[in-house]
Protein backbone atom coordinates (compact mmCIF):
# COMPACT_ATOMS: atom_id res chain seq x y z
CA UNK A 1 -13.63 -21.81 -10.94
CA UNK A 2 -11.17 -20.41 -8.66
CA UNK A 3 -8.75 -22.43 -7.33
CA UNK A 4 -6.85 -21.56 -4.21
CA UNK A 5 -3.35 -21.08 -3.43
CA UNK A 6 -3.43 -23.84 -1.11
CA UNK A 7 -4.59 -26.28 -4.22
CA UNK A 8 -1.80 -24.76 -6.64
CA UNK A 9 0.68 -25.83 -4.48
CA UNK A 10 -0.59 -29.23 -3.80
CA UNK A 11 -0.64 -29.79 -7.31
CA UNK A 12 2.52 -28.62 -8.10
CA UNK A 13 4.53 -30.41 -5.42
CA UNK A 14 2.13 -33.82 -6.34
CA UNK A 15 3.57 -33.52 -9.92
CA UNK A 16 7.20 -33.69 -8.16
CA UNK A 17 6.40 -36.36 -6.71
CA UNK A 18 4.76 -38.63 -9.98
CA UNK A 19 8.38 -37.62 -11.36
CA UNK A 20 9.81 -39.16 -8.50
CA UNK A 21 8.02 -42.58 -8.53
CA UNK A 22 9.06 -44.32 -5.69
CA UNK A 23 11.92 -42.36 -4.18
CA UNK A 24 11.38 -40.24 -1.14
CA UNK A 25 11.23 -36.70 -1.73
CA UNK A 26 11.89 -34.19 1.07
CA UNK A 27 9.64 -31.65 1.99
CA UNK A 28 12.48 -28.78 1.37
CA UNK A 29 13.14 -30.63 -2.18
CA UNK A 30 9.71 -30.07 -3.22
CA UNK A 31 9.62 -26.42 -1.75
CA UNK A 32 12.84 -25.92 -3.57
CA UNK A 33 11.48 -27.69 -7.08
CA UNK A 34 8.58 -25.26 -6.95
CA UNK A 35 8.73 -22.25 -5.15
CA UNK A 36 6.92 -22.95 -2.26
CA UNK A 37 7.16 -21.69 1.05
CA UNK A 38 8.30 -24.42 3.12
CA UNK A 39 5.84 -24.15 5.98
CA UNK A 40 2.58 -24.07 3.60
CA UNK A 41 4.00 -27.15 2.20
CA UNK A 42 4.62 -29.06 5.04
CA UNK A 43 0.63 -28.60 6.08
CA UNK A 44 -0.54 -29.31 2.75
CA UNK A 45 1.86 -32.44 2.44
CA UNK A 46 -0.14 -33.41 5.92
CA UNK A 47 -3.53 -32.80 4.33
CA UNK A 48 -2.40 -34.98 1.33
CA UNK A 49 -1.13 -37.82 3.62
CA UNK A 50 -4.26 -38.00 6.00
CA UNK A 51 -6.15 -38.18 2.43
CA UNK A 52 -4.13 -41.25 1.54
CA UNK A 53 -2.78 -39.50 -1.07
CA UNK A 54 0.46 -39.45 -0.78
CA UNK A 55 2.32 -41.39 2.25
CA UNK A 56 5.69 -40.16 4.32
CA UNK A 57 8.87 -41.22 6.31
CA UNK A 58 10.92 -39.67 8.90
CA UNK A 59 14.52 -39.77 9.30
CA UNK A 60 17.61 -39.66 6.88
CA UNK A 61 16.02 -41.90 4.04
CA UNK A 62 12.45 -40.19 4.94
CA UNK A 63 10.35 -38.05 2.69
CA UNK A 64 6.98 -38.14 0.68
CA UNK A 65 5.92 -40.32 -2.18
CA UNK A 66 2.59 -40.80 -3.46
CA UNK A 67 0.19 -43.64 -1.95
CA UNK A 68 -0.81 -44.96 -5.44
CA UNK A 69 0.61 -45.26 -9.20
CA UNK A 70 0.38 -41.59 -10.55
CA UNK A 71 -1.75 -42.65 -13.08
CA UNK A 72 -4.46 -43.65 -10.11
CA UNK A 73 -4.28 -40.62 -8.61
CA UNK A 74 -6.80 -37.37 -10.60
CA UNK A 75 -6.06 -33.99 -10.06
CA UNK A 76 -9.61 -33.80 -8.88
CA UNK A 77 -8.59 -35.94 -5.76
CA UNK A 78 -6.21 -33.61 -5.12
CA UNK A 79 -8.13 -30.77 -5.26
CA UNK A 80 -10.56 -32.30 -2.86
CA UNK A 81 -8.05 -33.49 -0.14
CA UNK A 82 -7.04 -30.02 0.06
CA UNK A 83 -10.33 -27.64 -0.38
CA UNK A 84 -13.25 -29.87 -0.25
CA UNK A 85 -16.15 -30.84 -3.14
CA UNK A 86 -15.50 -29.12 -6.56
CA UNK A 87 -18.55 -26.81 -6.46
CA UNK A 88 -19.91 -25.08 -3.86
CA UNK A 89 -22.98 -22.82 -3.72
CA UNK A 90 -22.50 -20.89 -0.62
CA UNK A 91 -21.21 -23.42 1.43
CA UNK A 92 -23.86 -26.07 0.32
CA UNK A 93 -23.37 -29.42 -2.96
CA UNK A 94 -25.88 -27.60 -5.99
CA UNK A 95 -28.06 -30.50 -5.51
CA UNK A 96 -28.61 -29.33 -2.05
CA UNK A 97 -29.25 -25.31 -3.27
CA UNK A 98 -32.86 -24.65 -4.37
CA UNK A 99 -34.33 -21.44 -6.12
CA UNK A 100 -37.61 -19.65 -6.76
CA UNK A 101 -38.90 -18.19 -9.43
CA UNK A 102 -36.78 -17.32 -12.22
CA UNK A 103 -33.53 -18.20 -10.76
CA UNK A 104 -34.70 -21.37 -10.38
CA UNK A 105 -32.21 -22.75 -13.35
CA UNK A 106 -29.31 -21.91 -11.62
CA UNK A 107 -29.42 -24.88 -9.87
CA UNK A 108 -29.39 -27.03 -13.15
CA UNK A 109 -26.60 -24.34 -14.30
CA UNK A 110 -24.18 -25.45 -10.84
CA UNK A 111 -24.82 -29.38 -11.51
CA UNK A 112 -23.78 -28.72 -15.39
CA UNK A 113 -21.03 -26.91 -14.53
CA UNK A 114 -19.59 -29.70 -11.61
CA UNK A 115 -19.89 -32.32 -14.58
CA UNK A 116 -17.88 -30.03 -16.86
CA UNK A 117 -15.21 -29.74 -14.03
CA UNK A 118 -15.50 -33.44 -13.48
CA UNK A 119 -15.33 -34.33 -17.27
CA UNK A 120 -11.62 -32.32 -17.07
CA UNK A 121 -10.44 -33.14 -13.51
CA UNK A 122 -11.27 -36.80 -12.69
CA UNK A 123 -9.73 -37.35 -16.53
CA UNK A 124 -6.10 -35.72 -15.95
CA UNK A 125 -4.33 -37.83 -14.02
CA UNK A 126 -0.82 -36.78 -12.49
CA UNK A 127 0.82 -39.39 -14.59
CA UNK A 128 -0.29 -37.14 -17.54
CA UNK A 129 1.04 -33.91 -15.86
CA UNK A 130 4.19 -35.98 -15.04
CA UNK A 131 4.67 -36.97 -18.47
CA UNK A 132 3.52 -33.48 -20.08
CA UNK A 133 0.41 -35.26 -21.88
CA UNK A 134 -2.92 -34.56 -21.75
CA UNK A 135 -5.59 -36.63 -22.54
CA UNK A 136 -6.65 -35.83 -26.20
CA UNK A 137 -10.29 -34.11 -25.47
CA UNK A 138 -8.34 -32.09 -22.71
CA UNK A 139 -5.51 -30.81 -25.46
CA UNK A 140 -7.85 -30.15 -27.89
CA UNK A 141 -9.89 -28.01 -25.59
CA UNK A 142 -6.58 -26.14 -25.46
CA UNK A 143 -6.13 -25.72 -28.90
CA UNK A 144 -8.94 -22.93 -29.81
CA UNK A 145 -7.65 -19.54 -29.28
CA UNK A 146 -10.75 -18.45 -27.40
CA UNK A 147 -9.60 -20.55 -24.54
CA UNK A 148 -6.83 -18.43 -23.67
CA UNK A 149 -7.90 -15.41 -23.58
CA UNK A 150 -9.93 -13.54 -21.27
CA UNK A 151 -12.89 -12.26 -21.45
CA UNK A 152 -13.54 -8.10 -21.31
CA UNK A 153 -14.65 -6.95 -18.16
CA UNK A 154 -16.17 -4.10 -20.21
């Protein structure tokens, strides 16, 4: 899974704003907080808005806050305000993909894969980024070695 620079971001400045709770947070705060360039932000904030996701004010007291509790809100919704379904084949939902022959279990391989994405994303919440704590199955995936490293290219 790749996930794009767009979604980073979104993710990032959404964990700013579970920290926040209920207080407005400026556009150039968040930017600030993480790094972001100010003008990327302000169209992913939009996308995240129009999502109901996260809602905004203008003027002196104005800024963003999220829609919901943190703890409503999954990082897979976030993901898919900003770039769409979790898996794609080519454009298309795997259910939608077909093969022939002996490639016809990739199809079965891109549905198992979505549910292993879904099993991790719909599950993390960003109250649990917020508050540094992952769900238990998600930390413990964490804890073998193998999962940080990466694999040879050789």
């Amino acid at each position: 899974m790749r996930l794009s620079a767009r979604v980073d971001y979104a993710l990032r400045a959404a964990a700013e704003l579970a920290v926040a709770g209920s207080h407005p947070v400026t556009a150039v705060q968040l930017a600030e907080a993480q790094q972001i360039p100010p003008k990327f932000l302000e169209n992913i904030l939009g996308q995240l808005r129009r999502s109901g996701l996260v809602r905004s004010q203008r003027g002196p007291e104005g800024g963003y806050w999220l829609a919901r509790p943190a703890e409503q809100i999954s990082l897979a919704d976030i993901i898919r305000a900003i770039d769409g379904p979790l898996l794609g084949v080519r454009g298309e939902r795997p259910e939608h993909v077909g093969y022939e022959g002996p490639a016809r279990s990739l199809q079965e391989v891109w549905i198992a894969l979505r549910a292993s994405e879904r099993a991790i994303l719909e599950r993390v919440s960003l109250g649990h980024i917020a508050a540094g704590e992952l769900p238990e199955g998600v930390r413990k995936l964490t804890e073998d070695p193998s999962a940080w490293e990466s694999p040879s290219l050789i």
